[in-house]
N, C-alpha and C. Protein backbone atom coordinates (compact mmCIF):
# COMPACT_ATOMS: atom_id res chain seq x y z
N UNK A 1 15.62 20.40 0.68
CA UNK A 1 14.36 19.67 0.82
C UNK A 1 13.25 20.68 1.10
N UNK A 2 12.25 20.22 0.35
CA UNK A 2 10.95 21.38 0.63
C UNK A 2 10.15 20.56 1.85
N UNK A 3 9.65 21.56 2.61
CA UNK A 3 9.12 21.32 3.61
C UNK A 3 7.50 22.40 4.07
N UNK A 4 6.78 21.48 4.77
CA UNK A 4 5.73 22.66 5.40
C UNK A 4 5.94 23.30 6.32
N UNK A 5 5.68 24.32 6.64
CA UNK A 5 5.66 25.47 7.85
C UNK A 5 5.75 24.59 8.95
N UNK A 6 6.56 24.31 9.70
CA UNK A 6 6.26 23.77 10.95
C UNK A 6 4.57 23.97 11.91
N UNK A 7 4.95 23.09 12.71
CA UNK A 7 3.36 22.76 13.60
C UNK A 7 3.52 23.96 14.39
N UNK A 8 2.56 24.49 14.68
CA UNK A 8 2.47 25.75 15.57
C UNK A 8 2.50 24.98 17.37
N UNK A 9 4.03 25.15 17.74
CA UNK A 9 4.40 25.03 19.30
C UNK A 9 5.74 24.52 18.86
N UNK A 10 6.02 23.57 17.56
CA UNK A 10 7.17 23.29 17.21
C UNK A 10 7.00 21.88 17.75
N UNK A 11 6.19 21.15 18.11
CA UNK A 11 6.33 19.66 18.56
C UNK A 11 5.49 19.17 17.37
N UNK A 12 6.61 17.88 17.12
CA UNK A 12 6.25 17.39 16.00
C UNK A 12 6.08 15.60 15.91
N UNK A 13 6.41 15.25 17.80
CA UNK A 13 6.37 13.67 17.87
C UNK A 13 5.08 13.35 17.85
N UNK A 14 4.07 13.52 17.50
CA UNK A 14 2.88 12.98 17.14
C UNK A 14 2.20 12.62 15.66
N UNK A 15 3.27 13.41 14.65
CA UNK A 15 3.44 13.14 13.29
C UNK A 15 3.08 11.69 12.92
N UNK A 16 3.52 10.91 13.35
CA UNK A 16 3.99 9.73 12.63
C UNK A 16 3.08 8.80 13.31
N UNK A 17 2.35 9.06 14.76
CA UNK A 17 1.42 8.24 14.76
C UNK A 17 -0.03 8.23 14.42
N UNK A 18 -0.15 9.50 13.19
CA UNK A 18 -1.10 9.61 12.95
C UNK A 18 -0.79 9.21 11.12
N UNK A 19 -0.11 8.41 10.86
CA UNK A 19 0.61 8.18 9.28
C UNK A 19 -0.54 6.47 9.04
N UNK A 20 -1.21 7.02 8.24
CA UNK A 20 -2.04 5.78 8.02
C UNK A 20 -1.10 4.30 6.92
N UNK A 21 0.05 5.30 6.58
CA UNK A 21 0.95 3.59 6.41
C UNK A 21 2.46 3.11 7.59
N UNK A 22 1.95 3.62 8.41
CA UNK A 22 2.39 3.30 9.85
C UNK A 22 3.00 1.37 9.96
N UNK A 23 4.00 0.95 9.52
CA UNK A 23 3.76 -0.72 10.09
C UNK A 23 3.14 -1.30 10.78
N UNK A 24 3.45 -0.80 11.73
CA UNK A 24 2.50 -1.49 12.85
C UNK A 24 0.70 -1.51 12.42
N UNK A 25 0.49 -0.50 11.92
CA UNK A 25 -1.03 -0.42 12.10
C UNK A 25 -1.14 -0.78 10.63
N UNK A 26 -0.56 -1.08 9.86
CA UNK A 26 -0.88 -2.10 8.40
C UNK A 26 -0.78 -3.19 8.79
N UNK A 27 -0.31 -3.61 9.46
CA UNK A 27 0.01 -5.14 9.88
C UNK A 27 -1.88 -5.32 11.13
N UNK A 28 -2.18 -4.38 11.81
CA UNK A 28 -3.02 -4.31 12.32
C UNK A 28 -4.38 -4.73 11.49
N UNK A 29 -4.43 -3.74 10.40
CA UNK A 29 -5.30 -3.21 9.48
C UNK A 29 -5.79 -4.75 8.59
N UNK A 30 -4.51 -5.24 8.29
CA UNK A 30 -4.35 -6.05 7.05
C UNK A 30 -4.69 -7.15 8.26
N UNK A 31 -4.66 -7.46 9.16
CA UNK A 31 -4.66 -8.78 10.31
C UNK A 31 -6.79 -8.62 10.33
N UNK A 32 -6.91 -7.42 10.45
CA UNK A 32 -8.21 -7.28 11.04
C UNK A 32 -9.09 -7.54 9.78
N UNK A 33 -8.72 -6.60 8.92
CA UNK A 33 -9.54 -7.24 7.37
C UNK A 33 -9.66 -8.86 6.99
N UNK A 34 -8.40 -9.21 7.07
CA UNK A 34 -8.83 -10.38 6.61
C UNK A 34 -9.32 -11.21 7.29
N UNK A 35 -9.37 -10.82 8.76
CA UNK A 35 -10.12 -11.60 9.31
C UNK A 35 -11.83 -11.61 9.20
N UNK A 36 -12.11 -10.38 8.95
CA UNK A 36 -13.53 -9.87 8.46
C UNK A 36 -13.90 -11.06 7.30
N UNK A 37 -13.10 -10.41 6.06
CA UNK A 37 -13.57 -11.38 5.20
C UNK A 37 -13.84 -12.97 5.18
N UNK A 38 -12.60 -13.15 5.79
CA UNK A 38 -12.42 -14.11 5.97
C UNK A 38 -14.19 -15.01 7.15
N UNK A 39 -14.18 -14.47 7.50
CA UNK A 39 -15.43 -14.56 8.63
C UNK A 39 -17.05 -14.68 7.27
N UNK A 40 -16.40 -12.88 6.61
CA UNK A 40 -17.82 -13.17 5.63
C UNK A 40 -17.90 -14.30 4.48
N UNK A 41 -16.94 -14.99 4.69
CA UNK A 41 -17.05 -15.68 3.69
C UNK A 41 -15.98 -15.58 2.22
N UNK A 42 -15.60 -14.27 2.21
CA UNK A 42 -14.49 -14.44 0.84
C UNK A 42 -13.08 -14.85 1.76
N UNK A 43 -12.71 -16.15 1.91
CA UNK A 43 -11.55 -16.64 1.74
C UNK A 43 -10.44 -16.28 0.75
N UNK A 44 -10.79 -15.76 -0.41
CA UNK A 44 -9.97 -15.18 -1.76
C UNK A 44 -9.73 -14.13 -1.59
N UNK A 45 -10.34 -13.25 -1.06
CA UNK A 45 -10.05 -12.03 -0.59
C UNK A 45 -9.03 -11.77 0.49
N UNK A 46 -9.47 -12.54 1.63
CA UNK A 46 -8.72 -12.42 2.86
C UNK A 46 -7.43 -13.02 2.28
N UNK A 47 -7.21 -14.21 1.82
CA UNK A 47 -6.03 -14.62 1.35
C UNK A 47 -4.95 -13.87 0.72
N UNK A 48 -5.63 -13.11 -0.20
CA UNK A 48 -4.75 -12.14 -0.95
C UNK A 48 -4.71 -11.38 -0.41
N UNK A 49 -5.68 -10.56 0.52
CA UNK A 49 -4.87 -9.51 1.51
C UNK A 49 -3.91 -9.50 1.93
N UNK A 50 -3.74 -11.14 2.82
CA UNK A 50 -2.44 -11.33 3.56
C UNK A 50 -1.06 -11.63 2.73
N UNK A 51 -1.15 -12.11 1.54
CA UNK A 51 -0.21 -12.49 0.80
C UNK A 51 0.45 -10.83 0.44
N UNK A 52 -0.59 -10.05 -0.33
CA UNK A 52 -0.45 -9.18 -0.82
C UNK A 52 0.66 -8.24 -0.06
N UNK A 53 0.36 -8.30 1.42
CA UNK A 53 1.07 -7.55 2.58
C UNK A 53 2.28 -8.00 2.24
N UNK A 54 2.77 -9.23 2.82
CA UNK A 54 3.81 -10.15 2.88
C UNK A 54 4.51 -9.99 1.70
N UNK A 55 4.18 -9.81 0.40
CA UNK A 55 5.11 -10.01 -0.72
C UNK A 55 5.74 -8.53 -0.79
N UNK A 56 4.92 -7.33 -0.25
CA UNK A 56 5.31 -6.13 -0.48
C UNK A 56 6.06 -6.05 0.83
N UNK A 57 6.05 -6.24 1.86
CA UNK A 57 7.12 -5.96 2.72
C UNK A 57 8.87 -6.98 2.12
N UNK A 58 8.87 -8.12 1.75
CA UNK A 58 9.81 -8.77 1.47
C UNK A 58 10.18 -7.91 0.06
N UNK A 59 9.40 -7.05 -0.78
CA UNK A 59 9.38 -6.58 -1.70
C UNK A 59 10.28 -5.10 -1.06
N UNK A 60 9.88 -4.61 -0.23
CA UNK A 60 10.11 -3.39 0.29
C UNK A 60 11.78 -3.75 1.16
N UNK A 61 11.88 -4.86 1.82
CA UNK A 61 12.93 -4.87 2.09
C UNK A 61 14.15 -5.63 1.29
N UNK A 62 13.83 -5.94 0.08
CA UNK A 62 15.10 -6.02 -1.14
C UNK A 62 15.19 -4.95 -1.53
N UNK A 63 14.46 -4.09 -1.95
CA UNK A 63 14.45 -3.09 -2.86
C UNK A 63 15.37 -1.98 -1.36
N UNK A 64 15.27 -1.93 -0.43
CA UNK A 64 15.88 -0.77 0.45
C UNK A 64 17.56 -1.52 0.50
N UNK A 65 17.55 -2.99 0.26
CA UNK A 65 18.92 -3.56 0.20
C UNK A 65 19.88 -3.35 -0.75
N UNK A 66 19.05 -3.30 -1.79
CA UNK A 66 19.53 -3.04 -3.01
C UNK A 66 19.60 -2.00 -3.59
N UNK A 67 19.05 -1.01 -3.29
CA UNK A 67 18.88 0.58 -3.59
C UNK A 67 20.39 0.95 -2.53
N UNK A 68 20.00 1.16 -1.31
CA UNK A 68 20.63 1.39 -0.32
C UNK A 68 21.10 2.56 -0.34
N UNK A 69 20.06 3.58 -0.55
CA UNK A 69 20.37 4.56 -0.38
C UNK A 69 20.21 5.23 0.99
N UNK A 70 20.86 6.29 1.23
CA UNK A 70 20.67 7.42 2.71
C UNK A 70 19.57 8.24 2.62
N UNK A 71 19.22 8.32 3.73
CA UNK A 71 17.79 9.06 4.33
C UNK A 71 18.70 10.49 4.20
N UNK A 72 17.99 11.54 4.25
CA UNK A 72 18.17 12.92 4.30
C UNK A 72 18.69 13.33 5.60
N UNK A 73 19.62 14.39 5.61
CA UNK A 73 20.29 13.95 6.77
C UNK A 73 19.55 14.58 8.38
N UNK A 74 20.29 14.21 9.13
CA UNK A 74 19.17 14.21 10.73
C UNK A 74 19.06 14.98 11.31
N UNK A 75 19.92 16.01 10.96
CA UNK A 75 18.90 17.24 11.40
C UNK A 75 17.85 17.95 10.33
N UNK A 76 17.50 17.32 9.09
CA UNK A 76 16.26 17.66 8.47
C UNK A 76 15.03 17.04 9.20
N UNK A 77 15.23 15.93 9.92
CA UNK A 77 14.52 14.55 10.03
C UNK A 77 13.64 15.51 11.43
N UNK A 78 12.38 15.16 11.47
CA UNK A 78 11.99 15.33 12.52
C UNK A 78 11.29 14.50 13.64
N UNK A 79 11.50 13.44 13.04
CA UNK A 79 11.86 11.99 13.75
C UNK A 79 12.78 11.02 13.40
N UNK A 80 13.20 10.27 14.15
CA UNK A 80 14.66 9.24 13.52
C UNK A 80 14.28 8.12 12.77
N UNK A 81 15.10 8.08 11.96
CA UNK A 81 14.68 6.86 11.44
C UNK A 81 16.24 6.75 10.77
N UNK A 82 16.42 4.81 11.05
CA UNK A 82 18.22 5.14 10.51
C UNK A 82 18.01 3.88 9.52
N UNK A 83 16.86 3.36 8.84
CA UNK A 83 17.33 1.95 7.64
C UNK A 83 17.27 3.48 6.49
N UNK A 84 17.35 2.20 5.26
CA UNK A 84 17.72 2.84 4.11
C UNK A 84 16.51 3.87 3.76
N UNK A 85 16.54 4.59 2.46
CA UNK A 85 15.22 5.27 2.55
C UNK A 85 15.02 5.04 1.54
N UNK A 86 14.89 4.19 0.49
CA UNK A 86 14.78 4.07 -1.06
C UNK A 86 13.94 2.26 -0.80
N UNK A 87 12.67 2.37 -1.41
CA UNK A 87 11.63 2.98 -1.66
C UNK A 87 11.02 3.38 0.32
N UNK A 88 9.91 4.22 0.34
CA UNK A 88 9.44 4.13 1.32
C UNK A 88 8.47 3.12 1.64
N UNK A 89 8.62 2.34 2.36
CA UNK A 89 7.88 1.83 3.02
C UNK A 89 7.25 1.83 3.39
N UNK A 90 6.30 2.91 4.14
CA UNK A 90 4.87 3.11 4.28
C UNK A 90 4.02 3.73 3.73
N UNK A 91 4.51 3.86 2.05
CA UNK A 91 3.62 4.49 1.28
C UNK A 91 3.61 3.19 0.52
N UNK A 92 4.68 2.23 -0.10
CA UNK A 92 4.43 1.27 -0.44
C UNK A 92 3.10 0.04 0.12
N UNK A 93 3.23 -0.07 1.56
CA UNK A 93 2.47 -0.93 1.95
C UNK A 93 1.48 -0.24 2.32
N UNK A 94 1.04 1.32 2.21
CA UNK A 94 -0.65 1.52 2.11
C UNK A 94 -0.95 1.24 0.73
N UNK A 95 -0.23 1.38 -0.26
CA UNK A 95 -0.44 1.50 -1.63
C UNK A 95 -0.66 -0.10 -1.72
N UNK A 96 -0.53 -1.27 -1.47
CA UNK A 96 -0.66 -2.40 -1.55
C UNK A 96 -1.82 -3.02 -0.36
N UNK A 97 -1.91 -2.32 0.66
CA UNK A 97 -2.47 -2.99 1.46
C UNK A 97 -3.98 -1.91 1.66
N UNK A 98 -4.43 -0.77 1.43
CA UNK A 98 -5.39 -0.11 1.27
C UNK A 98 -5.63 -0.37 -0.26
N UNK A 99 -4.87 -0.62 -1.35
CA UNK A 99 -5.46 -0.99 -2.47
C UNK A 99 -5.86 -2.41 -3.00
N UNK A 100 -5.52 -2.93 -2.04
CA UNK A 100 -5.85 -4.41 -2.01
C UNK A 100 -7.45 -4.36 -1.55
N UNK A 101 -7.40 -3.87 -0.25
CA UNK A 101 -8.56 -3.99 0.19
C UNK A 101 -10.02 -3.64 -0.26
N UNK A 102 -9.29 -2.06 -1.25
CA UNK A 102 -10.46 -1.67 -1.97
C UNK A 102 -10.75 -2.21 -3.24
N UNK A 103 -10.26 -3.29 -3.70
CA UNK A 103 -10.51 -4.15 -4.38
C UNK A 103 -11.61 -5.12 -4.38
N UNK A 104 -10.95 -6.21 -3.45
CA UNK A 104 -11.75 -6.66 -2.35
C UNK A 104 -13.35 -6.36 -2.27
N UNK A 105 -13.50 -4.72 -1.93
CA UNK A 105 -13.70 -4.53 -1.12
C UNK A 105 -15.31 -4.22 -2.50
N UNK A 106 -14.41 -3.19 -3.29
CA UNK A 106 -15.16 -3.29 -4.18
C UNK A 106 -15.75 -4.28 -5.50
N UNK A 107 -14.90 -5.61 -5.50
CA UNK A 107 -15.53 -6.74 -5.79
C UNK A 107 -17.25 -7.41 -4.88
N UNK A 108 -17.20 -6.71 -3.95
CA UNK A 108 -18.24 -7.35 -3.04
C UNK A 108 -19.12 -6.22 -3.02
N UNK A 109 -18.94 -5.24 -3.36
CA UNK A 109 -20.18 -4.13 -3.15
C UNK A 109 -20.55 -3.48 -3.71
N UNK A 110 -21.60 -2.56 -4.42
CA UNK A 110 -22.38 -1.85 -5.35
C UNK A 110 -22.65 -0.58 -5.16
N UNK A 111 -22.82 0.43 -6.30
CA UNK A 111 -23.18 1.98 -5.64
C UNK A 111 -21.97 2.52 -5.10
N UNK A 112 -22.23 3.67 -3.85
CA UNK A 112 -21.55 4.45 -3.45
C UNK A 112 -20.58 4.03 -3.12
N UNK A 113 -20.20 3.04 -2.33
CA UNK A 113 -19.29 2.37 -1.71
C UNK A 113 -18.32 2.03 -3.10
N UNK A 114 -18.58 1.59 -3.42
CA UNK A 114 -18.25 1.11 -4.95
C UNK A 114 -16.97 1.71 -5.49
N UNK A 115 -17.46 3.52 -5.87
CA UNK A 115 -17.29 4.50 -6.29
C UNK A 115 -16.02 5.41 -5.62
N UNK A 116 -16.24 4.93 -4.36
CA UNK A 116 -15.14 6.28 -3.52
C UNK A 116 -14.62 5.40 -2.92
N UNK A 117 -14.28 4.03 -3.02
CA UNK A 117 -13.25 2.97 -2.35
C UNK A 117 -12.16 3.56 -2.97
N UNK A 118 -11.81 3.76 -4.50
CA UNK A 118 -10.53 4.16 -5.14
C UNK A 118 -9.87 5.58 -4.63
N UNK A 119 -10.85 6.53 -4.60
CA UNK A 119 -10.23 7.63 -4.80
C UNK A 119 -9.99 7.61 -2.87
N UNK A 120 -10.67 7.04 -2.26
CA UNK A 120 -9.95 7.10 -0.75
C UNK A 120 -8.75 6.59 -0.16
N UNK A 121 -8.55 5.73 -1.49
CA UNK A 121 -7.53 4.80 -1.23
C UNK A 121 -6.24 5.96 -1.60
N UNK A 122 -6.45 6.31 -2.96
CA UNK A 122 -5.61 7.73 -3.46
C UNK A 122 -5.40 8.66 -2.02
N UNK A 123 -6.67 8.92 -1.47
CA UNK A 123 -6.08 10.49 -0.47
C UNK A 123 -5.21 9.74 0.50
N UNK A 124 -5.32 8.36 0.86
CA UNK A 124 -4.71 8.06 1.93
C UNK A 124 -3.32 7.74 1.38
N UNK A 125 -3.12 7.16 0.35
CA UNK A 125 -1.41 7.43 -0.54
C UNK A 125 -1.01 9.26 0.07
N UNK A 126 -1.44 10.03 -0.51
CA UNK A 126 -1.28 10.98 -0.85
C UNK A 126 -1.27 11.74 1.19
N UNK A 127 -1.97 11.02 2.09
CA UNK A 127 -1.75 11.91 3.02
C UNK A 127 -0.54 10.46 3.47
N UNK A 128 -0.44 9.55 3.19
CA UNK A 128 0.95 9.13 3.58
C UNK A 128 2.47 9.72 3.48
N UNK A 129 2.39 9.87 2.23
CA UNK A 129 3.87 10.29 1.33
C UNK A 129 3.99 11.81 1.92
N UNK A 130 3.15 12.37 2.25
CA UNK A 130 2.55 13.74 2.23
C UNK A 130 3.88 13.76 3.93
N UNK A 131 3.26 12.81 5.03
CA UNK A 131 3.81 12.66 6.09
C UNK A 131 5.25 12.98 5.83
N UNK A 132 5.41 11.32 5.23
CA UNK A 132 7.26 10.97 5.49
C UNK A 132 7.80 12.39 5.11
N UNK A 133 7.37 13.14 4.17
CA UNK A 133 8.07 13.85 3.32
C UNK A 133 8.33 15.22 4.20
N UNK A 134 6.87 15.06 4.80
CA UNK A 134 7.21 16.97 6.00
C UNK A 134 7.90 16.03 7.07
N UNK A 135 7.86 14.89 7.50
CA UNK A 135 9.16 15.26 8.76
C UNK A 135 9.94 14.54 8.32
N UNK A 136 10.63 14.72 6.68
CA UNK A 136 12.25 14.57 6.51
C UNK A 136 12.79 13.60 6.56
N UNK A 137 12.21 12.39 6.42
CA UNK A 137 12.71 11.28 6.63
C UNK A 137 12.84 10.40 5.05
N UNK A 138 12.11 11.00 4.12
CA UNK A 138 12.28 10.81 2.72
C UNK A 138 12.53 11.40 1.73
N UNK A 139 13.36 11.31 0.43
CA UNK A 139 13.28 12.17 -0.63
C UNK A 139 12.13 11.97 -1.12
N UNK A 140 11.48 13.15 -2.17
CA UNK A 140 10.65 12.76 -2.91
C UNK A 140 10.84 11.68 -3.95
N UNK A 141 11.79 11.27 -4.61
CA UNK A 141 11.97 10.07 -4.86
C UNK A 141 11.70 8.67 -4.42
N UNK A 142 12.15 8.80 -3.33
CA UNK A 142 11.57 7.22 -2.66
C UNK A 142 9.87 7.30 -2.33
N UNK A 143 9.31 8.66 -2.36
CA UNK A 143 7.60 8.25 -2.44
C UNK A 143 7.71 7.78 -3.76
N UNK A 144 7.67 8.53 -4.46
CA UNK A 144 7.48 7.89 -5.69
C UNK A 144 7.86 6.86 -6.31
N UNK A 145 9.07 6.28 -6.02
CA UNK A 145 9.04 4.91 -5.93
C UNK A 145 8.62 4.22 -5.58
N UNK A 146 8.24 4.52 -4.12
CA UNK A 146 6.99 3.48 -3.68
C UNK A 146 5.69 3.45 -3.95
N UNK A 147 5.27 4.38 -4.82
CA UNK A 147 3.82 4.41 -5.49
C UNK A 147 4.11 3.44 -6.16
N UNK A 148 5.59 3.40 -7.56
CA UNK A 148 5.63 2.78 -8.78
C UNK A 148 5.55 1.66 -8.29
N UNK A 149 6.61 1.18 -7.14
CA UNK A 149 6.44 -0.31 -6.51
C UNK A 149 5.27 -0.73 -6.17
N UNK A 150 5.09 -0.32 -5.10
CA UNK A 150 3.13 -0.74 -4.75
C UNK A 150 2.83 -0.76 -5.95
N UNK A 151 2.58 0.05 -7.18
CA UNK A 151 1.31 -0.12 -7.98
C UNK A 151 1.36 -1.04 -8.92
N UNK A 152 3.11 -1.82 -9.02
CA UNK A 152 3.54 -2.96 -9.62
C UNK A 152 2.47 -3.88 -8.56
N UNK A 153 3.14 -3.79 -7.52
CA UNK A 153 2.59 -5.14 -6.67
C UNK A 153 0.67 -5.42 -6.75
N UNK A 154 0.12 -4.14 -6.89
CA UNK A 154 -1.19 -4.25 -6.70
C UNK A 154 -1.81 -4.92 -7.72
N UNK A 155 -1.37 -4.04 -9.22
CA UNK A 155 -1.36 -4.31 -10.71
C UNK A 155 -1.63 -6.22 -10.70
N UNK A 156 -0.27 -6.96 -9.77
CA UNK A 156 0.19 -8.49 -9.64
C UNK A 156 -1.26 -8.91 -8.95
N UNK A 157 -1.69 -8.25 -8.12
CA UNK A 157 -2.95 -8.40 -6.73
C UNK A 157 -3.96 -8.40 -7.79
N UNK A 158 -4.30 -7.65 -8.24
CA UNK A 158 -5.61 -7.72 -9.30
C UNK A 158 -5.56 -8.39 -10.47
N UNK A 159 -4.28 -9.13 -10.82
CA UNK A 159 -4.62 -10.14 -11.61
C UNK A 159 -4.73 -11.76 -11.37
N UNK A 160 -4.24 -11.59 -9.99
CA UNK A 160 -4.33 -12.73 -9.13
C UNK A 160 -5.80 -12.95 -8.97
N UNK A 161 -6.31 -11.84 -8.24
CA UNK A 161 -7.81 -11.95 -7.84
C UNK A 161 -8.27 -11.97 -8.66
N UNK A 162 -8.32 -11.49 -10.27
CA UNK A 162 -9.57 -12.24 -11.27
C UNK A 162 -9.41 -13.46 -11.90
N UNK A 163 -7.97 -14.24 -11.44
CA UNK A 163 -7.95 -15.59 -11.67
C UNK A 163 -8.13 -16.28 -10.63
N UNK A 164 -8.07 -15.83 -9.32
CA UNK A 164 -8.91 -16.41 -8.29
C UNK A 164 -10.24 -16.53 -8.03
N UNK A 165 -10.30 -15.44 -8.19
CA UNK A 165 -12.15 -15.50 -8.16
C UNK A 165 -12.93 -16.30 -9.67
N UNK A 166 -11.90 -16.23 -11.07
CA UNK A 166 -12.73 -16.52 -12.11
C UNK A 166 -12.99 -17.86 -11.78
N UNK A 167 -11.96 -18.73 -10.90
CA UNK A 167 -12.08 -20.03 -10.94
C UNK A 167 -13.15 -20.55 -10.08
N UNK A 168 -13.51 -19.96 -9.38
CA UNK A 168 -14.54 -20.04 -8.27
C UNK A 168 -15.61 -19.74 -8.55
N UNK A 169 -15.85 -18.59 -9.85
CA UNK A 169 -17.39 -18.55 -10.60
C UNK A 169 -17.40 -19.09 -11.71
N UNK A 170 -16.26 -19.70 -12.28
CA UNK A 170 -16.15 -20.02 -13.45
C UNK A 170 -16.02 -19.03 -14.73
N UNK A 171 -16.19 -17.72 -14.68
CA UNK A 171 -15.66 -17.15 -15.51
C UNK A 171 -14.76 -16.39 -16.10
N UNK A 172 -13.63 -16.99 -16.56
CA UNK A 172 -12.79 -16.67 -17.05
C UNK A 172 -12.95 -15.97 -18.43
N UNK A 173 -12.27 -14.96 -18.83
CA UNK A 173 -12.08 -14.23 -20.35
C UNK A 173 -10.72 -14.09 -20.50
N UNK A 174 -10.89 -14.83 -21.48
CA UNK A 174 -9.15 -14.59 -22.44
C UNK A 174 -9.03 -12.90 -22.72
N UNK A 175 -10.24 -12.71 -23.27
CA UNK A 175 -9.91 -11.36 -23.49
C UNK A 175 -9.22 -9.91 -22.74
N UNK A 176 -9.83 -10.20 -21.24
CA UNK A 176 -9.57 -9.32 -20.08
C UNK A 176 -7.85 -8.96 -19.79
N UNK A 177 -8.06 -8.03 -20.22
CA UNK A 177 -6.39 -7.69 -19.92
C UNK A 177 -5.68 -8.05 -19.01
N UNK A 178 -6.35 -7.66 -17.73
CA UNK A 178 -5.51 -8.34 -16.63
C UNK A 178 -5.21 -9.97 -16.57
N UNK A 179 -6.12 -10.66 -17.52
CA UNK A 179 -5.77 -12.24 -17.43
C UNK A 179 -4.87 -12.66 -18.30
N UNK A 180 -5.03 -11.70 -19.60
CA UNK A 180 -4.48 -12.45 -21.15
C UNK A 180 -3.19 -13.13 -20.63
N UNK A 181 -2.74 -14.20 -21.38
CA UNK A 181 -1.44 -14.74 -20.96
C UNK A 181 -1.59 -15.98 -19.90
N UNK A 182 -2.52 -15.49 -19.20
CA UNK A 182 -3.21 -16.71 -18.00
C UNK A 182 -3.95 -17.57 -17.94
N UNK A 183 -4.44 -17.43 -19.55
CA UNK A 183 -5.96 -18.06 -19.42
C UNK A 183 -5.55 -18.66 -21.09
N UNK A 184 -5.84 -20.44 -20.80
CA UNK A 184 -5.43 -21.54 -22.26
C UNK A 184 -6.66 -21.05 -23.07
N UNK A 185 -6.22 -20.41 -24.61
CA UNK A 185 -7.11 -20.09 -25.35
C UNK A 185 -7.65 -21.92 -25.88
């Protein structure tokens, strides 16, 4: 397993509470957003936030049932972790639950904001997987599975939301890729 240079002192239990697809603090994240929206007014938004969460964790825990593969072994690990390790899990549910949001997020806003919702959503994938992977608790395989998973699940999220929202402004297009198939020509 490739790894980074260790932390300079060699303590490394603070790793993981700084992992922005952390459970606990997606479940935080995803609780607090939708309550926002939900407050501003997009009900469709907040809704699919929470769904979005929920289908990828029940998503995340078949797929670790059914994979069932072994974590790398424990003295690579530089924190414990003993369920399966196939897909990861907290790259999956930032990848679903930070890309949900910037959806969302960028359905409602214009300009700058607009623009760097995506690619922030990317660094925070990327400093997730980045985590599991230096303290050993994943192959590179299971990130990457959990990108492919999340980006199934999100792919499902954004075609939900333009048939949620089309119905609510009324405009629907057969043409729109993400709808075709959804929408009675």
């Amino acid at each position: 397993m490739v790894r980074a240079a260790p932390l300079p002192g060699g303590d490394h239990r603070g790793c993981g509470r700084h992992d922005p697809g952390q459970p606990g603090r997606l479940r935080l994240v995803a609780l607090a957003a939708a309550a926002l929206l939900h407050r501003a007014g997009d009900r469709v938004g907040a809704g699919l936030l929470l769904v979005a969460v929920a289908v990828a964790g029940a998503a995340i825990l078949g797929a670790k049932q059914v994979g069932g593969r072994a974590r790398p072994p424990a003295p690579t690990q530089l924190v414990t972790e003993t369920d399966f390790s196939f897909p990861s899990g907290h790259v999956t549910g930032a990848v679903v639950l930070y890309g949900v949001l910037a959806l969302v997020l960028a359905h409602r806003t214009h300009g700058l904001l607009r623009r760097v919702v995506g690619p922030i959503v990317v660094l925070v994938v990327v400093v997730t997987g980045t985590i599991r992977l230096y303290l050993g608790v994943h192959w590179l395989s299971d990130v990457v599975g959990a990108v492919l998973l999340g980006g199934a699940l999100l792919l499902a999220a954004v075609a939900a939301h333009r048939v949620l929202t089309s119905r609510t402004t009324g405009a629907v297009r057969s043409d729109d890729p993400a709808t075709r198939g959804l929408v009675a020509r």
